[in-house]
Protein backbone atom coordinates (compact mmCIF):
# COMPACT_ATOMS: atom_id res chain seq x y z
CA UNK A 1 0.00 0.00 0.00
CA UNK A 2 2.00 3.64 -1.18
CA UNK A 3 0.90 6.93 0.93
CA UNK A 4 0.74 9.77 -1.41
CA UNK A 5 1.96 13.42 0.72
CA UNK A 6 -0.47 16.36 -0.42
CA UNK A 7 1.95 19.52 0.65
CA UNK A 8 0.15 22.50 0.14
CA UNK A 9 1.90 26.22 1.03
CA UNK A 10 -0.42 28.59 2.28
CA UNK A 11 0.28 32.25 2.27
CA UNK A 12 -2.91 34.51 2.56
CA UNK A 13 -5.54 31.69 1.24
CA UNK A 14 -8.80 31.57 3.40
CA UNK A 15 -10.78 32.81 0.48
CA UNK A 16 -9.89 29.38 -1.27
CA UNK A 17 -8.02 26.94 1.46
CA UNK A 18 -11.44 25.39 2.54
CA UNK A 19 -12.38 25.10 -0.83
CA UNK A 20 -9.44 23.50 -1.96
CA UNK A 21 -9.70 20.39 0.59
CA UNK A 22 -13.20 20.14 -0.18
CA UNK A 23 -12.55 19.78 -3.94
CA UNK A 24 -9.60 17.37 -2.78
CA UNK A 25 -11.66 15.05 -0.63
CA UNK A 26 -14.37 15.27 -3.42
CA UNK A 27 -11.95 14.03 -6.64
CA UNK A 28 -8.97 12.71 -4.95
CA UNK A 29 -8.82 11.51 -1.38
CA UNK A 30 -11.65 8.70 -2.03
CA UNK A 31 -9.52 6.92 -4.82
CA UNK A 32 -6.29 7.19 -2.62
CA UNK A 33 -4.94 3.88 -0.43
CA UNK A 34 -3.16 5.99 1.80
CA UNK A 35 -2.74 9.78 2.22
CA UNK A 36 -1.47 12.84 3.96
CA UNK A 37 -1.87 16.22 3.83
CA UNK A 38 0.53 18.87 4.83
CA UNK A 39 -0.57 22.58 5.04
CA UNK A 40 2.41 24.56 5.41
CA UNK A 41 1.43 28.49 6.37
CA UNK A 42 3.75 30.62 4.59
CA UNK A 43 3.17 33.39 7.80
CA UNK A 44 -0.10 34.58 6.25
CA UNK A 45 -1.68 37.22 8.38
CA UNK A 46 -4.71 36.72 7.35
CA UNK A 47 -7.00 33.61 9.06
CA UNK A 48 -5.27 31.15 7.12
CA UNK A 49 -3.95 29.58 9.68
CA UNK A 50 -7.41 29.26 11.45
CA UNK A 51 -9.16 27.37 8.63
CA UNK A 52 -6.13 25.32 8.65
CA UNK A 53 -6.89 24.13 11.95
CA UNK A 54 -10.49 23.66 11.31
CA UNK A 55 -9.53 21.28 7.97
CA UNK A 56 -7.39 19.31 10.50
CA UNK A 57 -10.53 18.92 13.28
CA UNK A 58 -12.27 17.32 10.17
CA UNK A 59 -9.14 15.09 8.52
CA UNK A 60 -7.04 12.91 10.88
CA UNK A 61 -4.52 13.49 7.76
CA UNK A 62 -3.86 16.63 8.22
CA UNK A 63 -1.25 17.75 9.36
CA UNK A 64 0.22 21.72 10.17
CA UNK A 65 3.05 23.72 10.04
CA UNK A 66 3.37 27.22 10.35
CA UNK A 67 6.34 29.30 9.31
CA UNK A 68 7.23 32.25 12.15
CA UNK A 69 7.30 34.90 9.21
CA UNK A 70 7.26 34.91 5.35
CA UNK A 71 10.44 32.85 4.05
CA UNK A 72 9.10 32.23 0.64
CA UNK A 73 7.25 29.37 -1.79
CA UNK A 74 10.54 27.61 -2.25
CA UNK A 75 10.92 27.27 1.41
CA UNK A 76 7.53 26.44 2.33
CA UNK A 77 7.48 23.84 -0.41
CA UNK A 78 11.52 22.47 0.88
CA UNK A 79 9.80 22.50 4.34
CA UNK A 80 6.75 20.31 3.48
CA UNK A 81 9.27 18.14 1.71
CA UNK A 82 11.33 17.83 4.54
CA UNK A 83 8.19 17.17 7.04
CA UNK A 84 6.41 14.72 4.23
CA UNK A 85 6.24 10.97 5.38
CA UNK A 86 4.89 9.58 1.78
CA UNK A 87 6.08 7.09 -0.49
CA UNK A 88 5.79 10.02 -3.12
CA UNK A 89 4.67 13.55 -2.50
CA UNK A 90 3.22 16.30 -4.61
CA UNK A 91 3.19 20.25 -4.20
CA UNK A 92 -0.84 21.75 -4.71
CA UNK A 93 -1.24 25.13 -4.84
CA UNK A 94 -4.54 26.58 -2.90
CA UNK A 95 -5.80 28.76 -5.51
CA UNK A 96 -7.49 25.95 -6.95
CA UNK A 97 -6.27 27.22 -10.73
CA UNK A 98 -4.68 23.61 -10.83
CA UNK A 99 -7.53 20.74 -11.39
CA UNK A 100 -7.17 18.66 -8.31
CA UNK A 101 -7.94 15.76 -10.22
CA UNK A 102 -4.07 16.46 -12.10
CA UNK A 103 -3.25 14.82 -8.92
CA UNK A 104 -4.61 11.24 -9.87
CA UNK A 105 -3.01 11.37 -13.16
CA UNK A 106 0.10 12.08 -11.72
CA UNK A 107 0.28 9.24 -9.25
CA UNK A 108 -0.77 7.20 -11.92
CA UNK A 109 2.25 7.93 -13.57
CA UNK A 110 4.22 7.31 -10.64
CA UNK A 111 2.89 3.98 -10.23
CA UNK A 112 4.30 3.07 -13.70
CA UNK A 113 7.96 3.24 -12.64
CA UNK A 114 8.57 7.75 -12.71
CA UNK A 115 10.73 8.97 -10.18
CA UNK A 116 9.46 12.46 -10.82
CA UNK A 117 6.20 13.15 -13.31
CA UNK A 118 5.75 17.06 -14.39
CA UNK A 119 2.08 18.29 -14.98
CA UNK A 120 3.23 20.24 -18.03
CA UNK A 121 0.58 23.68 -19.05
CA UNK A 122 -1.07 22.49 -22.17
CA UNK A 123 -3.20 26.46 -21.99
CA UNK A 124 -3.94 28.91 -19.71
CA UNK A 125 -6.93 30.88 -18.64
CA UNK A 126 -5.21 33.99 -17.14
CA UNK A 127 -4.61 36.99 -18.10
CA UNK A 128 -2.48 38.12 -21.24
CA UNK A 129 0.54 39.44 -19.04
CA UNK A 130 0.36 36.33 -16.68
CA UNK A 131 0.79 34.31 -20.15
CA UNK A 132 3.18 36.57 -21.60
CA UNK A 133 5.73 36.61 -18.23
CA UNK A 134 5.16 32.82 -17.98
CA UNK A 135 5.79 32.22 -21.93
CA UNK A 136 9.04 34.21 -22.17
CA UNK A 137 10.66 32.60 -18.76
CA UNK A 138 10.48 29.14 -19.55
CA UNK A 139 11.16 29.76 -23.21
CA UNK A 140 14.18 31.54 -21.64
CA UNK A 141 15.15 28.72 -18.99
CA UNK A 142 14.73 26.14 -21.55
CA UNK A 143 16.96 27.56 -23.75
CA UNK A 144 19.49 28.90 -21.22
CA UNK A 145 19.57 27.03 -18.10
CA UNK A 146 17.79 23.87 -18.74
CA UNK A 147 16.83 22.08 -21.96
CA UNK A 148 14.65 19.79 -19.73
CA UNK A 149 12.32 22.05 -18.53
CA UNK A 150 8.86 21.80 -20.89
CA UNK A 151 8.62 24.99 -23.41
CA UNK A 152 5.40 26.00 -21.32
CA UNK A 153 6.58 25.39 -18.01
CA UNK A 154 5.37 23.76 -15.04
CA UNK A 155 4.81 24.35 -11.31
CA UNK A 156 2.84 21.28 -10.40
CA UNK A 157 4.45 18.02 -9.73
CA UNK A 158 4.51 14.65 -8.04
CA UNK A 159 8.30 12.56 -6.63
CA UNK A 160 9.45 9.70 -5.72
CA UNK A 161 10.65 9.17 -1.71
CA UNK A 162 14.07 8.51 -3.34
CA UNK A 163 13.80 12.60 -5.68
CA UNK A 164 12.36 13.96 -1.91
CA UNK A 165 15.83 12.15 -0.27
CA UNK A 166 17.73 13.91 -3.01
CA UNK A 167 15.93 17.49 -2.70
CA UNK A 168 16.55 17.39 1.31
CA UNK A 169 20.47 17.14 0.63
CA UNK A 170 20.49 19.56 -1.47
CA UNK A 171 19.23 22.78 1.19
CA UNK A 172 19.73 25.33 -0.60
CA UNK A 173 18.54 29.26 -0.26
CA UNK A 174 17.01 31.58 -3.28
CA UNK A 175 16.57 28.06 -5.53
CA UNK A 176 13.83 26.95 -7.45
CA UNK A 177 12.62 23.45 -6.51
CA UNK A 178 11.43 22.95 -10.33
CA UNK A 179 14.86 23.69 -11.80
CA UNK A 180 16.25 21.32 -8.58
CA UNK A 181 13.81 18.80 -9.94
CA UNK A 182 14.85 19.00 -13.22
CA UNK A 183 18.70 18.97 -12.17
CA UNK A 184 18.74 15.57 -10.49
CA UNK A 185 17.70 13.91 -13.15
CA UNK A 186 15.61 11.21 -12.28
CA UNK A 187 13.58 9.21 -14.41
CA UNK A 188 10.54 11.81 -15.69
CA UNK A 189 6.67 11.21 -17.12
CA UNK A 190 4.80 14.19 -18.57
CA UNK A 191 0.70 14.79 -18.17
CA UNK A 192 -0.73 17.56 -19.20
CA UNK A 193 -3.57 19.73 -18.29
CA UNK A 194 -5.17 23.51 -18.29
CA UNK A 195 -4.64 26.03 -15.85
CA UNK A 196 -7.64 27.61 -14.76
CA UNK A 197 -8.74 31.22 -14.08
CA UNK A 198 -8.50 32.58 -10.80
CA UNK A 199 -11.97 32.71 -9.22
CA UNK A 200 -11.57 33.47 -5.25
CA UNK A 201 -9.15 35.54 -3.66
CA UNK A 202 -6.07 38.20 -4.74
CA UNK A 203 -2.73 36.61 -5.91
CA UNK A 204 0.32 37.17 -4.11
CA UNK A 205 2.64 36.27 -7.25
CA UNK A 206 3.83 40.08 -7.54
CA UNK A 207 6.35 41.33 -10.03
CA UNK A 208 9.04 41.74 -7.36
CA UNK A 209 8.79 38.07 -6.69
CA UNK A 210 8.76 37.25 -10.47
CA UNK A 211 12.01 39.53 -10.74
CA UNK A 212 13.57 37.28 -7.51
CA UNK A 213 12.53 33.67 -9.60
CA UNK A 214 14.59 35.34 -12.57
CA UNK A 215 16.99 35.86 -10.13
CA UNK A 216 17.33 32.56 -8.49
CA UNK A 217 16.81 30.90 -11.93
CA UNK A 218 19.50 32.21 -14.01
CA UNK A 219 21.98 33.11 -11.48
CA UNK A 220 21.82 29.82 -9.74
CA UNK A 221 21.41 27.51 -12.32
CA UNK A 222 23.01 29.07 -15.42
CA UNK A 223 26.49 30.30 -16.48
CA UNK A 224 24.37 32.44 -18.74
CA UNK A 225 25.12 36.09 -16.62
CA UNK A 226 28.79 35.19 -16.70
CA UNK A 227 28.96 34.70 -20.38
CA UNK A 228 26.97 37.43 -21.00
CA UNK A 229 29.26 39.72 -19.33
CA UNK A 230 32.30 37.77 -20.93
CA UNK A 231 30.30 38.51 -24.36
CA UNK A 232 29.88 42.16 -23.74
CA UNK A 233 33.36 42.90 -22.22
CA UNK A 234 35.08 41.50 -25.30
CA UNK A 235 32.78 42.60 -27.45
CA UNK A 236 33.65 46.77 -25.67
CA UNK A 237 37.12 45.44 -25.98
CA UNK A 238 37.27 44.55 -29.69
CA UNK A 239 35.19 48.37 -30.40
CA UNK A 240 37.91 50.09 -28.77
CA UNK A 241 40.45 48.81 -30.17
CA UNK A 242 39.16 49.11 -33.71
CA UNK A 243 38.09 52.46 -32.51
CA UNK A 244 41.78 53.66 -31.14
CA UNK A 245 43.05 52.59 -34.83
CA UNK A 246 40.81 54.85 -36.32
CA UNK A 247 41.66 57.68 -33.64
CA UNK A 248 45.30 56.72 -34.73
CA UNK A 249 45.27 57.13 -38.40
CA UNK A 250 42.97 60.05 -38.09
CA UNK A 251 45.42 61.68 -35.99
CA UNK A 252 48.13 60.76 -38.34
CA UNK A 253 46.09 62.51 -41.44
CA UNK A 254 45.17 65.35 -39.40
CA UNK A 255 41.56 65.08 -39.85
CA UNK A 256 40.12 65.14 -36.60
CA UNK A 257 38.58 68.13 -35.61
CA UNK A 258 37.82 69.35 -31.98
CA UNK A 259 34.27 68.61 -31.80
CA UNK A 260 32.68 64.84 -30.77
CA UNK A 261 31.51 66.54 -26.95
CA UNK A 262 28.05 65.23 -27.36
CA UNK A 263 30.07 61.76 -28.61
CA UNK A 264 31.66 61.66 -25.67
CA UNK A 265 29.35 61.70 -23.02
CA UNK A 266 26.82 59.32 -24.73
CA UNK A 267 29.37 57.14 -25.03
CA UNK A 268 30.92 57.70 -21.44
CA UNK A 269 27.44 57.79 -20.07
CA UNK A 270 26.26 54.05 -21.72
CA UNK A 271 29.78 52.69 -20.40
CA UNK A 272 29.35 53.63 -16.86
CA UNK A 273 25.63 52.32 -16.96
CA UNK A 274 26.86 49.30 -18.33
CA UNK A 275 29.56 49.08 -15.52
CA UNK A 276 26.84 49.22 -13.30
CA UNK A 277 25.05 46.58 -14.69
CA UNK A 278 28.19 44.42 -14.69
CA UNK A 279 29.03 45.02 -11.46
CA UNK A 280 24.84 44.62 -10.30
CA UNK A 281 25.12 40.84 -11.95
CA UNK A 282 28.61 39.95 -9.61
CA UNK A 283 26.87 41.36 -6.57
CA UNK A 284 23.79 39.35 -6.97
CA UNK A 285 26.73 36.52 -7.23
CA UNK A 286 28.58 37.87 -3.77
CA UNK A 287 25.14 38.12 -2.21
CA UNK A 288 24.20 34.44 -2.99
CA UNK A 289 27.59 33.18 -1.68
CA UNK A 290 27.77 35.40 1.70
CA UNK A 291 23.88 33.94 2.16
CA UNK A 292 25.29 30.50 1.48
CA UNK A 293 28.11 31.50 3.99
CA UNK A 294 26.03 32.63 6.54
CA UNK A 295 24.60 28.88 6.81
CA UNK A 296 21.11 30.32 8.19
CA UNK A 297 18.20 27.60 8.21
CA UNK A 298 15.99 27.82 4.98
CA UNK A 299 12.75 28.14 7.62
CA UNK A 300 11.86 28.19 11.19
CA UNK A 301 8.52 25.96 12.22
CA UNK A 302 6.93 28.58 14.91
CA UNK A 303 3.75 25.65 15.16
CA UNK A 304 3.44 21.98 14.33
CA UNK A 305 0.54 19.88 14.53
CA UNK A 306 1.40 16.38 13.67
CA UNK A 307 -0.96 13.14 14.85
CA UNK A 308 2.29 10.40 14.60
């Protein structure tokens, strides 16, 4: 008999958490042998937490942990992973714009011999800059820091005990557990499916936190920000030496003429920004290695409620 983990991060969801467990024990938890379900509060300061507690008075397989402040998705996910007691696990987001019935599918999949099967985005019922954001960063990751990852992404999944074992090693800060996923390499099945429209609730997915999973994507994944500034330093390199010729043998001729002010400062002005840009890409690099330095835990568990 396998015991499927349902880890579900919570981070200002009582609009939608009840109705996600509802749908869940509707679709899903009747055709399961054995199950658990792990609601991990993000530190929402909304009532979250409270309807938490009143899904776990109704399921003996619930069980709770709540974050002492905001650490993030990937650590609320890394800390459901870590808690998780399943044969195979799976992440389900509360906004119910993933069909909970995905679920099934996937453990089907996983019951065929995948370590690891990816609910892959076959279309999406969102909004045109939702789409656009979410069609240019995977097209980007796939072609730049992982050929693996599916052309139109995916943030639902289901893994083995054995991926979960390999994810816990790896404890690492400002990550993407996707692009971790993908990394390890484990044996991988594909089903696909349609993400719905958001019907309940705000989302939290804010452009600062879509900047930060650029961030964490490239930078810690990809050589792609070193070459690029590689690329562009020879490339300023090459220019200015083909450009200090030309200075030369107009010199030489006595052809050049004292004007070229308004020359000058563009180009003085688009070097120094592009120092700054240089120099914007290594911190991000220093930053990510003083964090790692630091050896801080990913999370901190303020309250548990587990019935083991």
């Amino acid at each position: 008999m396998s015991k499927l983990s349902i880890i579900i991060p919570v981070y200002y969801s009582a609009d939608t958490l009840m109705d996600c467990y509802n749908d869940l024990k509707e679709t899903v938890l009747p055709k399961l042998e054995d199950y658990e379900i792990i609601l991990v509060d993000d530190g929402s300061e909304d009532n979250s937490y409270e309807i938490c507690k009143e899904i776990a008075a109704i399921d003996k397989n619930v069980r709770l942990l709540k974050l002492s402040r905001n650490f993030g998705s990937h650590a609320a996910c890394y800390a459901g992973l870590v808690a998780c007691t399943g044969d195979c696990c799976t992440i389900k987001a509360a906004d119910l714009q993933e069909p909970s019935a995905l679920i099934l599918d996937m453990y089907e999949s996983w019951k065929q011999g995948n370590r690891v099967v990816l609910a892959v985005r076959e279309g999406r019922e969102e909004g045109l800059s939702q789409i656009a954001f979410a069609s240019v960063y995977y097209r980007l990751v796939s072609k730049f820091v992982s050929s693996k990852m599916p052309k139109s992404g995916f943030d639902c999944y289901l893994v083995d005990r054995k991926v979960i074992e390999a994810l816990k090693l790896l404890d690492e800060r400002n990550s993407a557990i996707t692009l971790q996923i993908l990394w390890a390499g484990f044996k991988t099945g594909i089903v696909h499916y349609t993400r719905l429209s958001r019907q309940k609730g705000k989302s939290r997915w804010t452009m600062s936190k879509k900047i930060k999973l650029v961030l964490d994507s490239f930078i810690t994944f990809s050589s792609a920000p070193v070459r690029f500034i590689e690329f562009i330093g020879g490339l300023f390199a090459a220019v200015a030496c083909i450009w200090g010729v030309v200075l030369i043998i107009l010199n030489l001729t006595g052809t050049i003429e004292v004007e070229g002010w308004t020359t000058l400062m563009i180009l003085l002005l688009f070097s120094s920004g592009l120092i700054m840009l240089i120099l914007g890409i290594l911190g991000e690099y220093v930053w990510r290695i003083l964090d790692v330095a630091q050896n801080r835990p990913v999370y901190f568990v303020e309250e548990e409620l587990d019935r083991d």
